[in-house]
N, C-alpha and C. Protein backbone atom coordinates (compact mmCIF):
# COMPACT_ATOMS: atom_id res chain seq x y z
N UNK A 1 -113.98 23.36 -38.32
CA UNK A 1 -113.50 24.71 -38.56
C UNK A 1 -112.08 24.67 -39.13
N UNK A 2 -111.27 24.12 -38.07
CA UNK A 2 -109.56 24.35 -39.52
C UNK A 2 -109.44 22.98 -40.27
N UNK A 3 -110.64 22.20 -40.26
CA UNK A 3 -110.52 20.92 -41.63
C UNK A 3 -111.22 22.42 -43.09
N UNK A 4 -111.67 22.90 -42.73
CA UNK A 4 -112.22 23.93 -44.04
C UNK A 4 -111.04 25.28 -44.31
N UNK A 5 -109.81 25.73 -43.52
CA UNK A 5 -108.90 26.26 -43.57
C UNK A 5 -107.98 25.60 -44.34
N UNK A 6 -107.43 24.19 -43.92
CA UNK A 6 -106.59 23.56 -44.53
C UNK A 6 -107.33 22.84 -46.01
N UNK A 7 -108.52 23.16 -46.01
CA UNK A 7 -108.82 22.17 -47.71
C UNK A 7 -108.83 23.22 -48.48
N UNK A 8 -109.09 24.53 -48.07
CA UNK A 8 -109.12 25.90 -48.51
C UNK A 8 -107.83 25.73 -49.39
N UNK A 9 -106.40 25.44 -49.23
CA UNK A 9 -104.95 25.84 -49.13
C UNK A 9 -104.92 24.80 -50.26
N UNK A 10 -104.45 25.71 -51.65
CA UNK A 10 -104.32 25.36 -52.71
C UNK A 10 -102.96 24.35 -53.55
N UNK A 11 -102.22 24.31 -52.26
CA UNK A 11 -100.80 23.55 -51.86
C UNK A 11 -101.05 22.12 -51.40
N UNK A 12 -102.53 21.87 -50.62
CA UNK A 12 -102.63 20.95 -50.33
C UNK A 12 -103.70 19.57 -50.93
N UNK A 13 -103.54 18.74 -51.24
CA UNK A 13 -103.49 17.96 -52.72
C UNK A 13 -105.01 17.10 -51.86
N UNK A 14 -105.01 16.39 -50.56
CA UNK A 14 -105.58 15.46 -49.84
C UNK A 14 -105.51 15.80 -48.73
N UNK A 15 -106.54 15.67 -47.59
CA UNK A 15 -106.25 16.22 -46.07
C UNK A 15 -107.65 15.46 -45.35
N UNK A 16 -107.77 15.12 -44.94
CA UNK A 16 -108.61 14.56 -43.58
C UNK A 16 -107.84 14.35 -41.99
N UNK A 17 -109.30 14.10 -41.28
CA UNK A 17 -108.81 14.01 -40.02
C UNK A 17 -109.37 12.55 -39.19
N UNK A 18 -107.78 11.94 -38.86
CA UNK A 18 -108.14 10.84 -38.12
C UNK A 18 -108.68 10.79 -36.41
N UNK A 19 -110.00 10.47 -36.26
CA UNK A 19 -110.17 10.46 -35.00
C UNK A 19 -109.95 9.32 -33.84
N UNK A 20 -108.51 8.97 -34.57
CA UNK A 20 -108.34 7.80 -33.05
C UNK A 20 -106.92 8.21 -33.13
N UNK A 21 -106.78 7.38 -31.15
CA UNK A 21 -105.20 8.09 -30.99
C UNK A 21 -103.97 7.40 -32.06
N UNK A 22 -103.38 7.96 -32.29
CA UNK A 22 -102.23 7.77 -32.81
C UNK A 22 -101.32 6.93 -32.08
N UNK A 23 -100.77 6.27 -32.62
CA UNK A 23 -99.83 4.85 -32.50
C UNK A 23 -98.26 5.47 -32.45
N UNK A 24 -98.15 6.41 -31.52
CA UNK A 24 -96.68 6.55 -32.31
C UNK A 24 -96.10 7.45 -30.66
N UNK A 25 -94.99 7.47 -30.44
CA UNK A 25 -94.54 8.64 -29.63
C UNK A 25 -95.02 10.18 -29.49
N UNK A 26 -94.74 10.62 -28.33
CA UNK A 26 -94.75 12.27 -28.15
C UNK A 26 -93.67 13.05 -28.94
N UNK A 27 -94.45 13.64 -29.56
CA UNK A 27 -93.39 15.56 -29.74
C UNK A 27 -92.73 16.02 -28.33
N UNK A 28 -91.48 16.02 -27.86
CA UNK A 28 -91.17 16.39 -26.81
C UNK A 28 -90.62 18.39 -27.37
N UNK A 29 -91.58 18.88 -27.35
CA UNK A 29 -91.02 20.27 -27.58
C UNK A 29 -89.93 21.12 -27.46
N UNK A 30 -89.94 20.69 -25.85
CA UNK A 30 -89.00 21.46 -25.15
C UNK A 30 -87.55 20.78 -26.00
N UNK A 31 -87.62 19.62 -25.41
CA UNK A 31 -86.19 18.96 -26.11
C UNK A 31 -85.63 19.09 -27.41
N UNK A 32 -86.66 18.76 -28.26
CA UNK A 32 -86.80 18.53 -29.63
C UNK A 32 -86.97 20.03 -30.69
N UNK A 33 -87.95 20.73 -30.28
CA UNK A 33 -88.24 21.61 -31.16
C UNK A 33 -87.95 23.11 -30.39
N UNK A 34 -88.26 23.12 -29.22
CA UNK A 34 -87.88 24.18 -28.44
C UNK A 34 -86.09 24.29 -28.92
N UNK A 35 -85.12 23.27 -28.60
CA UNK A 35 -83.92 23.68 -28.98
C UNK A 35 -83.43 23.92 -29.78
N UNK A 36 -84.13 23.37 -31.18
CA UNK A 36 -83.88 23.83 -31.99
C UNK A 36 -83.93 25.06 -32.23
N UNK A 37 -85.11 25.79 -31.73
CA UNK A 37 -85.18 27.25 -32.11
C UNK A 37 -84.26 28.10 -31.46
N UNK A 38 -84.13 27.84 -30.30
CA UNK A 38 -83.13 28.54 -29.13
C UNK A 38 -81.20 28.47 -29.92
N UNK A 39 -81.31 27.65 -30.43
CA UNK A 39 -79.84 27.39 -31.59
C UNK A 39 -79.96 28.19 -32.13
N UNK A 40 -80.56 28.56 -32.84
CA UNK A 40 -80.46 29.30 -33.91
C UNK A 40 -81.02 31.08 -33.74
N UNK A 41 -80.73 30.98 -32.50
CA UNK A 41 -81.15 32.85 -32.05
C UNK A 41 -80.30 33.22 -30.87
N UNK A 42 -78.76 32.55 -30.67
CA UNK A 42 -78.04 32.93 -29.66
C UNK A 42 -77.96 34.55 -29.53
N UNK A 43 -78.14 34.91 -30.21
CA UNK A 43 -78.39 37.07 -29.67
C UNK A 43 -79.61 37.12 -28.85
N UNK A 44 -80.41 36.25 -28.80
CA UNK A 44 -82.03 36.17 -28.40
C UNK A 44 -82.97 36.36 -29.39
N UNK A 45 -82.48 37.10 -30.29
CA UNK A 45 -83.14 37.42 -31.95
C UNK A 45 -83.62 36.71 -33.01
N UNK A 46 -84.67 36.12 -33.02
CA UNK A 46 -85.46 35.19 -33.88
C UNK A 46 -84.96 35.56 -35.40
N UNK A 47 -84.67 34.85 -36.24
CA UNK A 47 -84.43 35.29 -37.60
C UNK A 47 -85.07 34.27 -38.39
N UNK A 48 -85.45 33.27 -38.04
CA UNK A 48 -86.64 32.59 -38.82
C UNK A 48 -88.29 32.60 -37.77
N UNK A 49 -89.45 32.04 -38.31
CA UNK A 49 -90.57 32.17 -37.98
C UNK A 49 -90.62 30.75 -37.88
N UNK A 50 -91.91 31.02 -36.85
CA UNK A 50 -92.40 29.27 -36.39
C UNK A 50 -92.52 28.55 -37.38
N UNK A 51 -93.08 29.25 -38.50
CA UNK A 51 -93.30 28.49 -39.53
C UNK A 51 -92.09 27.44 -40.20
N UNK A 52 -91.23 27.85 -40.52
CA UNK A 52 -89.80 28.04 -41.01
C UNK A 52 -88.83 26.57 -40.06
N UNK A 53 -89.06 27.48 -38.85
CA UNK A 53 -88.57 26.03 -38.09
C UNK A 53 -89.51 25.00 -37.57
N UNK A 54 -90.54 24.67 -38.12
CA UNK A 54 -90.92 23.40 -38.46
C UNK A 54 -91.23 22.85 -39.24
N UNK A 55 -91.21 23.50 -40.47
CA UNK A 55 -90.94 23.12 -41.68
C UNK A 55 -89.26 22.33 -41.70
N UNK A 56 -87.98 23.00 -41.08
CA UNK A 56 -86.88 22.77 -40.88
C UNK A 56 -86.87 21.32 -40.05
N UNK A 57 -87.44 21.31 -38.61
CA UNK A 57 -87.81 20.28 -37.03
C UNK A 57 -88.70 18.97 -38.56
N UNK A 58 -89.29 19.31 -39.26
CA UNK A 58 -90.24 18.23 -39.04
C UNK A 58 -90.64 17.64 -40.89
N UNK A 59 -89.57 18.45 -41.73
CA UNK A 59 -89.18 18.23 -42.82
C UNK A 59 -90.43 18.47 -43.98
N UNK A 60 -91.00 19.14 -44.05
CA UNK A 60 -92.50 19.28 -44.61
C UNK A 60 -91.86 20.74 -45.99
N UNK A 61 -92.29 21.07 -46.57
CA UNK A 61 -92.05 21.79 -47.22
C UNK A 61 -93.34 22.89 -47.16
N UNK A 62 -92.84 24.34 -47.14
CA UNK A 62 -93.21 25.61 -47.09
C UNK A 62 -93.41 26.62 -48.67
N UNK A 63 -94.39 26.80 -49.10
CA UNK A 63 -94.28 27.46 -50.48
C UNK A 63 -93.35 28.39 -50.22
N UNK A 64 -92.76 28.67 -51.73
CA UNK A 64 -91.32 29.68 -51.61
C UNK A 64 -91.96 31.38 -52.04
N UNK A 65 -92.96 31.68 -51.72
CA UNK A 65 -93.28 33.05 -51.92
C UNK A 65 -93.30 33.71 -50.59
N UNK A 66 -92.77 33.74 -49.68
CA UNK A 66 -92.66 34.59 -48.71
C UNK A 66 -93.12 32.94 -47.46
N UNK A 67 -93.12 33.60 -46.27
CA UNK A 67 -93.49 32.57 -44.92
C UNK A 67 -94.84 32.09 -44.79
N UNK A 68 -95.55 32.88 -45.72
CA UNK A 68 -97.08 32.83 -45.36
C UNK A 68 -97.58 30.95 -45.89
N UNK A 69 -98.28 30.45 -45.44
CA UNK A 69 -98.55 29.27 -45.68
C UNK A 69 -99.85 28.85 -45.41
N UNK A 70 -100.85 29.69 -44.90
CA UNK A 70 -102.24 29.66 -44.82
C UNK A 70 -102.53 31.02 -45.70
N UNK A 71 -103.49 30.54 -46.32
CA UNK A 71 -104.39 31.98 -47.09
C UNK A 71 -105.94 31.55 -46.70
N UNK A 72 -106.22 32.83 -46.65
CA UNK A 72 -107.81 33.07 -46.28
C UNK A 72 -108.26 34.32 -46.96
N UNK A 73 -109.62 34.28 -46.97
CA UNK A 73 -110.63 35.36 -47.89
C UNK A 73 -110.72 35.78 -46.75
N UNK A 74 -110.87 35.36 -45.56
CA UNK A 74 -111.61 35.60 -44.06
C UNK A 74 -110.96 37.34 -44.15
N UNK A 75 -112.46 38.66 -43.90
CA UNK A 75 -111.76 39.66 -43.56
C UNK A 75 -112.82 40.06 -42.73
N UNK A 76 -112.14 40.98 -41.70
CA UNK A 76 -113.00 41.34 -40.08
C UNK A 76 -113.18 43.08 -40.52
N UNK A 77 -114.46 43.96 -40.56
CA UNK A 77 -114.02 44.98 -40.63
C UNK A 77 -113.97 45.79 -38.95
N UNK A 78 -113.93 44.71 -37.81
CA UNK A 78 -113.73 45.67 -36.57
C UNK A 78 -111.98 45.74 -36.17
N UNK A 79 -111.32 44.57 -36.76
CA UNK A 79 -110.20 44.92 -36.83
C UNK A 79 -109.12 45.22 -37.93
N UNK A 80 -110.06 45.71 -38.43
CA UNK A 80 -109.09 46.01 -40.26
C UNK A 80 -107.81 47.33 -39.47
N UNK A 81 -107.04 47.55 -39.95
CA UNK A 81 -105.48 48.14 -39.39
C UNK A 81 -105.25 48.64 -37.93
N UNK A 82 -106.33 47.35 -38.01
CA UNK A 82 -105.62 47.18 -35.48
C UNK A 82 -104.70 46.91 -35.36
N UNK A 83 -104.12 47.38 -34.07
CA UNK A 83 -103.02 46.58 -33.67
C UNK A 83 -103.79 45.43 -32.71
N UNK A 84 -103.49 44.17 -32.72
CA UNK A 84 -104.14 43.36 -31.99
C UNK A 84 -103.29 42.64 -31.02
N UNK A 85 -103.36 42.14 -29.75
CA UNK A 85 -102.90 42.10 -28.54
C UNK A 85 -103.74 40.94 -27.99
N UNK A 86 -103.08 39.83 -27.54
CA UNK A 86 -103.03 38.71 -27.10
C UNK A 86 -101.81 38.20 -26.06
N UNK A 87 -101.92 39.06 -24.94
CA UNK A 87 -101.09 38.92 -24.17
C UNK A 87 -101.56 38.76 -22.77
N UNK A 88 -101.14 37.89 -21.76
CA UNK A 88 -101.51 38.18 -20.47
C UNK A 88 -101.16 39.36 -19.54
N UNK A 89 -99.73 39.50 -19.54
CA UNK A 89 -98.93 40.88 -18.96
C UNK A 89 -98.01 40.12 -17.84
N UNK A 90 -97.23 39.08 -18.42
CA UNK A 90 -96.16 38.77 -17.65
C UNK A 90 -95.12 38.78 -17.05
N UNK A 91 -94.76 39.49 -18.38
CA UNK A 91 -93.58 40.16 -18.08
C UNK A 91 -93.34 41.56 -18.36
N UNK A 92 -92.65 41.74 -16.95
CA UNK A 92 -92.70 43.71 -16.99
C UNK A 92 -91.93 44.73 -18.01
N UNK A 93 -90.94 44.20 -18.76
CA UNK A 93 -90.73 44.90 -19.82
C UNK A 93 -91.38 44.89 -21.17
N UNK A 94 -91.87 43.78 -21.01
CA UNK A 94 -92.62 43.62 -22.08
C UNK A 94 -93.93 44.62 -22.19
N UNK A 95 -94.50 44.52 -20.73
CA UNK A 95 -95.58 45.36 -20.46
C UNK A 95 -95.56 46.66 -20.69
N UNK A 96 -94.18 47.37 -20.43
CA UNK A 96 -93.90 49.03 -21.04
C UNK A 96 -94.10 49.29 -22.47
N UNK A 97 -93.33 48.41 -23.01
CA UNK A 97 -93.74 48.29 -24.38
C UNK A 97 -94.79 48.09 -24.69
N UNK A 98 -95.48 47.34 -24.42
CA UNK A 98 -97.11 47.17 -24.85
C UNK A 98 -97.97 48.63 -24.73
N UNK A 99 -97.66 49.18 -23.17
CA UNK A 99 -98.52 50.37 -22.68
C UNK A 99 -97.95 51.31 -23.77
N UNK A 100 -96.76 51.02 -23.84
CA UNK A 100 -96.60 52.52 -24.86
C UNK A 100 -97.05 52.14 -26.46
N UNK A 101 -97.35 51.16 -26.76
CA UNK A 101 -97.96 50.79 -28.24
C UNK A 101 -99.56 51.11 -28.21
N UNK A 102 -100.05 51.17 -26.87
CA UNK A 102 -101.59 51.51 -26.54
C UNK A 102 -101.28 53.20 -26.50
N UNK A 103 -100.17 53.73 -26.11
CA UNK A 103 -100.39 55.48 -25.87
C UNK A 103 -100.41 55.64 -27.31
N UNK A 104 -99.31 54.93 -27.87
CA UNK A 104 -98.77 55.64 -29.34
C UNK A 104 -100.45 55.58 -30.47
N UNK A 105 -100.70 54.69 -30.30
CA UNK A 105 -102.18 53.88 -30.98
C UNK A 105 -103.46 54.28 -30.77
N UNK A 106 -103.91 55.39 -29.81
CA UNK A 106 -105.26 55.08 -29.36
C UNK A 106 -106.47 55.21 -30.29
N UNK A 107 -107.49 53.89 -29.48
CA UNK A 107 -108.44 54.07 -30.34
C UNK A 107 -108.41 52.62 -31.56
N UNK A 108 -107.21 52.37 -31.74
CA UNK A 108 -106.37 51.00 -32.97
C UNK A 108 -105.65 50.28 -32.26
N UNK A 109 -106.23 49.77 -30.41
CA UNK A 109 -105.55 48.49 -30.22
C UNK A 109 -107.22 47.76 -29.18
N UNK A 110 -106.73 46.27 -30.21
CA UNK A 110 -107.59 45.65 -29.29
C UNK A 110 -107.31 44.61 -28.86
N UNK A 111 -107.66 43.86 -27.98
CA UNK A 111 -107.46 42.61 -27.16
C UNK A 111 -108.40 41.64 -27.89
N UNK A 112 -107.46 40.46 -28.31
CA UNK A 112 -108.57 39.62 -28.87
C UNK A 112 -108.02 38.26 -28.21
N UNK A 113 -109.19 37.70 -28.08
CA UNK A 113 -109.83 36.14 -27.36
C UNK A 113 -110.74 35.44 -27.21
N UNK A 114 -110.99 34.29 -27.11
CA UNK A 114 -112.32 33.74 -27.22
C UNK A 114 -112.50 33.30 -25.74
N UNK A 115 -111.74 33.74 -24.81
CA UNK A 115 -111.96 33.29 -23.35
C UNK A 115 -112.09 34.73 -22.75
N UNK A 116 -113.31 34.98 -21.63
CA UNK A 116 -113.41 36.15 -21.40
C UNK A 116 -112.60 36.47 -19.93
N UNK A 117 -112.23 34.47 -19.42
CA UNK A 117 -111.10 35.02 -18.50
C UNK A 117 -109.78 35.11 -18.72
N UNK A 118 -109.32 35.14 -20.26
CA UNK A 118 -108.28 35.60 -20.67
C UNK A 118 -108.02 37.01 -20.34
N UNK A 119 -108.88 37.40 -21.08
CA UNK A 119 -109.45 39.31 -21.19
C UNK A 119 -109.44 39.85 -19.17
N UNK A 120 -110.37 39.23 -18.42
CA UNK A 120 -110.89 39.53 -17.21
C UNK A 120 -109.08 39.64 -16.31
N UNK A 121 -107.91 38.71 -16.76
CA UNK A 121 -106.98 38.37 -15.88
C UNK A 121 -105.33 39.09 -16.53
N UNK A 122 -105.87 40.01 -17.72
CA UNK A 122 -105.40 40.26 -18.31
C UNK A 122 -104.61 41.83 -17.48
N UNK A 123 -103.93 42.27 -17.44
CA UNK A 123 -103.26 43.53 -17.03
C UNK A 123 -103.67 44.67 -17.71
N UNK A 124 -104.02 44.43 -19.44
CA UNK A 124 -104.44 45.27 -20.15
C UNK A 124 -106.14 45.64 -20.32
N UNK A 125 -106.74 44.75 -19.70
CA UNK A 125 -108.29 45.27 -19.57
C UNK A 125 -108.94 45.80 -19.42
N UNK A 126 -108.19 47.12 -18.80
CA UNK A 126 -108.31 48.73 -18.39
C UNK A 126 -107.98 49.54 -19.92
N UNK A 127 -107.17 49.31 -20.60
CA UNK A 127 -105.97 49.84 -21.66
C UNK A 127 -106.39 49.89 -22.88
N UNK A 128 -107.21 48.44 -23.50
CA UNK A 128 -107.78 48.25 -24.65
C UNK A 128 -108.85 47.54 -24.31
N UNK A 129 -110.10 47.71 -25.29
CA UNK A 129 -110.98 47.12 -25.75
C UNK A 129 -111.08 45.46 -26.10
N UNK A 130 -111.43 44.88 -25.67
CA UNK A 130 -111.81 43.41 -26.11
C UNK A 130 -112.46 42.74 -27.31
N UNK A 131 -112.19 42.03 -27.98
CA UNK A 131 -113.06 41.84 -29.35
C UNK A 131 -112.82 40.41 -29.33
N UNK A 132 -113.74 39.46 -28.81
CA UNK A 132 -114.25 37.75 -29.01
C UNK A 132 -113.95 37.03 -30.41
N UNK A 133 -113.22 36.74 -30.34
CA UNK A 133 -113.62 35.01 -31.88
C UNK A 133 -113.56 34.13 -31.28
N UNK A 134 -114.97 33.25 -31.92
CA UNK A 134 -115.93 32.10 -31.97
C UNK A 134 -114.46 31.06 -32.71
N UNK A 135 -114.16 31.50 -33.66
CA UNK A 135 -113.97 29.90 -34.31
C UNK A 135 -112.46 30.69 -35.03
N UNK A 136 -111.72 29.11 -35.44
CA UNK A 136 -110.60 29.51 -35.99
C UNK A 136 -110.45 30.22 -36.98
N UNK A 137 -111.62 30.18 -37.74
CA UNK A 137 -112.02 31.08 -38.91
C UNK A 137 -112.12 32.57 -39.05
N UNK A 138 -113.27 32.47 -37.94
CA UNK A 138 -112.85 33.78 -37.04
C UNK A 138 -111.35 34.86 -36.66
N UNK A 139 -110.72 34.02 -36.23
CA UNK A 139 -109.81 34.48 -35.94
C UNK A 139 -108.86 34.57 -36.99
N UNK A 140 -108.48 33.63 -37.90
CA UNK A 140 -107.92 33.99 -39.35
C UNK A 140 -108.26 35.07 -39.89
N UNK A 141 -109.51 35.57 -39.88
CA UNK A 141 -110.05 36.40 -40.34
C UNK A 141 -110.05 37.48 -40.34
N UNK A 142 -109.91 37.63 -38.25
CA UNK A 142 -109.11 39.29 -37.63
C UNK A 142 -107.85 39.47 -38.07
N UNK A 143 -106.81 38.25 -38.18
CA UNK A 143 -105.88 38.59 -38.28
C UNK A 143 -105.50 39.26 -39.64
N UNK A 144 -105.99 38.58 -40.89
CA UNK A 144 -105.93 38.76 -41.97
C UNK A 144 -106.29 40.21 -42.08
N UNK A 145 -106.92 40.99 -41.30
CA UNK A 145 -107.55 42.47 -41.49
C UNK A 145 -106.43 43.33 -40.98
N UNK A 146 -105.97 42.52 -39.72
CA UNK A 146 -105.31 43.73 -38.60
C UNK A 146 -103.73 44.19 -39.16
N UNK A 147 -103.38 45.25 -38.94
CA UNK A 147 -102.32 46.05 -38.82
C UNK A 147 -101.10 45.04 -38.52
N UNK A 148 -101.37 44.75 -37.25
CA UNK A 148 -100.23 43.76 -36.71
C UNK A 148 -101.20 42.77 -35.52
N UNK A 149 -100.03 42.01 -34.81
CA UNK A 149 -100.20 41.35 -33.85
C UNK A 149 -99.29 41.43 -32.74
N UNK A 150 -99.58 41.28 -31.55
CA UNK A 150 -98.60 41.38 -30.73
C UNK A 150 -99.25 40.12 -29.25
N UNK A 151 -98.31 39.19 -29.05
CA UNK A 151 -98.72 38.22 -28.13
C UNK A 151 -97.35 37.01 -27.60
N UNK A 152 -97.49 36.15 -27.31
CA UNK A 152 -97.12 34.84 -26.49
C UNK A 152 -97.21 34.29 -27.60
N UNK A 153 -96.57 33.40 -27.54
CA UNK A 153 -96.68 31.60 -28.03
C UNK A 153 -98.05 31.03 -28.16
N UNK A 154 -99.00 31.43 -28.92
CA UNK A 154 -100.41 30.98 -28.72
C UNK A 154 -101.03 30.10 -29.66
N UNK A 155 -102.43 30.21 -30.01
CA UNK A 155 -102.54 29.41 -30.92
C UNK A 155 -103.09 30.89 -31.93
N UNK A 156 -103.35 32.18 -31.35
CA UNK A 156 -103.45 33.50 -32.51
C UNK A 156 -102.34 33.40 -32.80
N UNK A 157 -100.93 33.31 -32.61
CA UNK A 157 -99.33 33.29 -32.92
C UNK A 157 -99.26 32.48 -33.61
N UNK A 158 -99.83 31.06 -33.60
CA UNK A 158 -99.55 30.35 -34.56
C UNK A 158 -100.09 30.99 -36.04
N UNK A 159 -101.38 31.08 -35.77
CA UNK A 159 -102.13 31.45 -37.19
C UNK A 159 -101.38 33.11 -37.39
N UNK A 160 -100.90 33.84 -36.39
CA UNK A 160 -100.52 34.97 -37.62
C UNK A 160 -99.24 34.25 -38.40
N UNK A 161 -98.46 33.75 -37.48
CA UNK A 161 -97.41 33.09 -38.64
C UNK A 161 -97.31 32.57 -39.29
N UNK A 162 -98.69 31.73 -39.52
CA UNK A 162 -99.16 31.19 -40.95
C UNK A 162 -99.53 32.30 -41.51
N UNK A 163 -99.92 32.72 -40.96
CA UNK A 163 -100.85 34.06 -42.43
C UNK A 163 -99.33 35.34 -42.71
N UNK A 164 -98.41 35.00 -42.07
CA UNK A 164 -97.28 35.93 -42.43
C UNK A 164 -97.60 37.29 -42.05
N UNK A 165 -98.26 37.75 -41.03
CA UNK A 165 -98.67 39.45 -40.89
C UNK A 165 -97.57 39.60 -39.80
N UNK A 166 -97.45 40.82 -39.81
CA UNK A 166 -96.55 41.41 -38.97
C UNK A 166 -96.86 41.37 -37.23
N UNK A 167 -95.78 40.64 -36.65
CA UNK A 167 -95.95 40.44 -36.02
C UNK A 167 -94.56 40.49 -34.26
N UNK A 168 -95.07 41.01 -33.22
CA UNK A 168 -94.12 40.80 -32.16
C UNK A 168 -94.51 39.50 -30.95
């Protein structure tokens, strides 16, 4: 599923996938790439995207037309101008904000996941509607449709910030 995302990407010349472990050290995140990002947002205010700072962390180059760095045809018409929500409900300010993006919205927010005890443990499961993706494709696909995104550090966070959609 993302070996056919990444051969898709017209930037990229050669791509396969090796299936044995790698010979080499750990990514220590926290140390390594986590601080980096935390440097560079002393207000708390992100001003670059994941994308951006690991392109920066890990020296790779980013096409210069905007952040976006995955493209997809992939389009969903159950979430075409959703707001989409990938959050557990951890934190309580965060959570006001969310509830009031579900008052302001109704009807245009949904919960998306491919784990249904994501959804089941979720705070918002009462609030919004649930909508499943199967495969990464899948999910490129919602995102590419939806309005926005709103979530955690995930692996939907990763792919909206490849796909450059608006996002909290």
């Amino acid at each position: 599923d993302l070996f056919d995302i990444v051969k898709a990407q017209d930037y990229i010349d050669n791509f396969y996938i090796e299936y044995t472990t790698p010979n080499c050290d750990y990514i220590d995140l926290d140390e390594e790439w986590r601080g980096y990002a935390y440097a560079h947002c002393p207000d708390g205010i992100y001003t670059y995207c994941w994308s951006e700072l690991m392109a920066n962390q890990f020296k790779f180059y980013i096409p210069t037309d905007g952040n976006q760095w995955i493209k997809t045809e992939g389009f969903n018409k159950d979430t075409e101008g959703k707001i989409l929500i990938n959050y557990g409900g951890s934190n309580e300010e965060f959570n006001k904000v969310l509830d009031q993006v579900i008052i302001d919205n109704p009807g245009n927010v949904l919960f998306i996941t491919c784990n249904a005890d994501e959804y089941l443990y979720s705070t918002f499961k009462d609030k919004a509607p649930v909508y499943y993706f199967r495969t990464i494709n899948d999910l490129a696909a919602c995102l590419n449709s939806c309005k926005m995104y709103i979530g955690y550090q995930s692996a939907p966070f990763a792919v909206a910030c490849a796909l450059d959609i608006n996002r909290l």
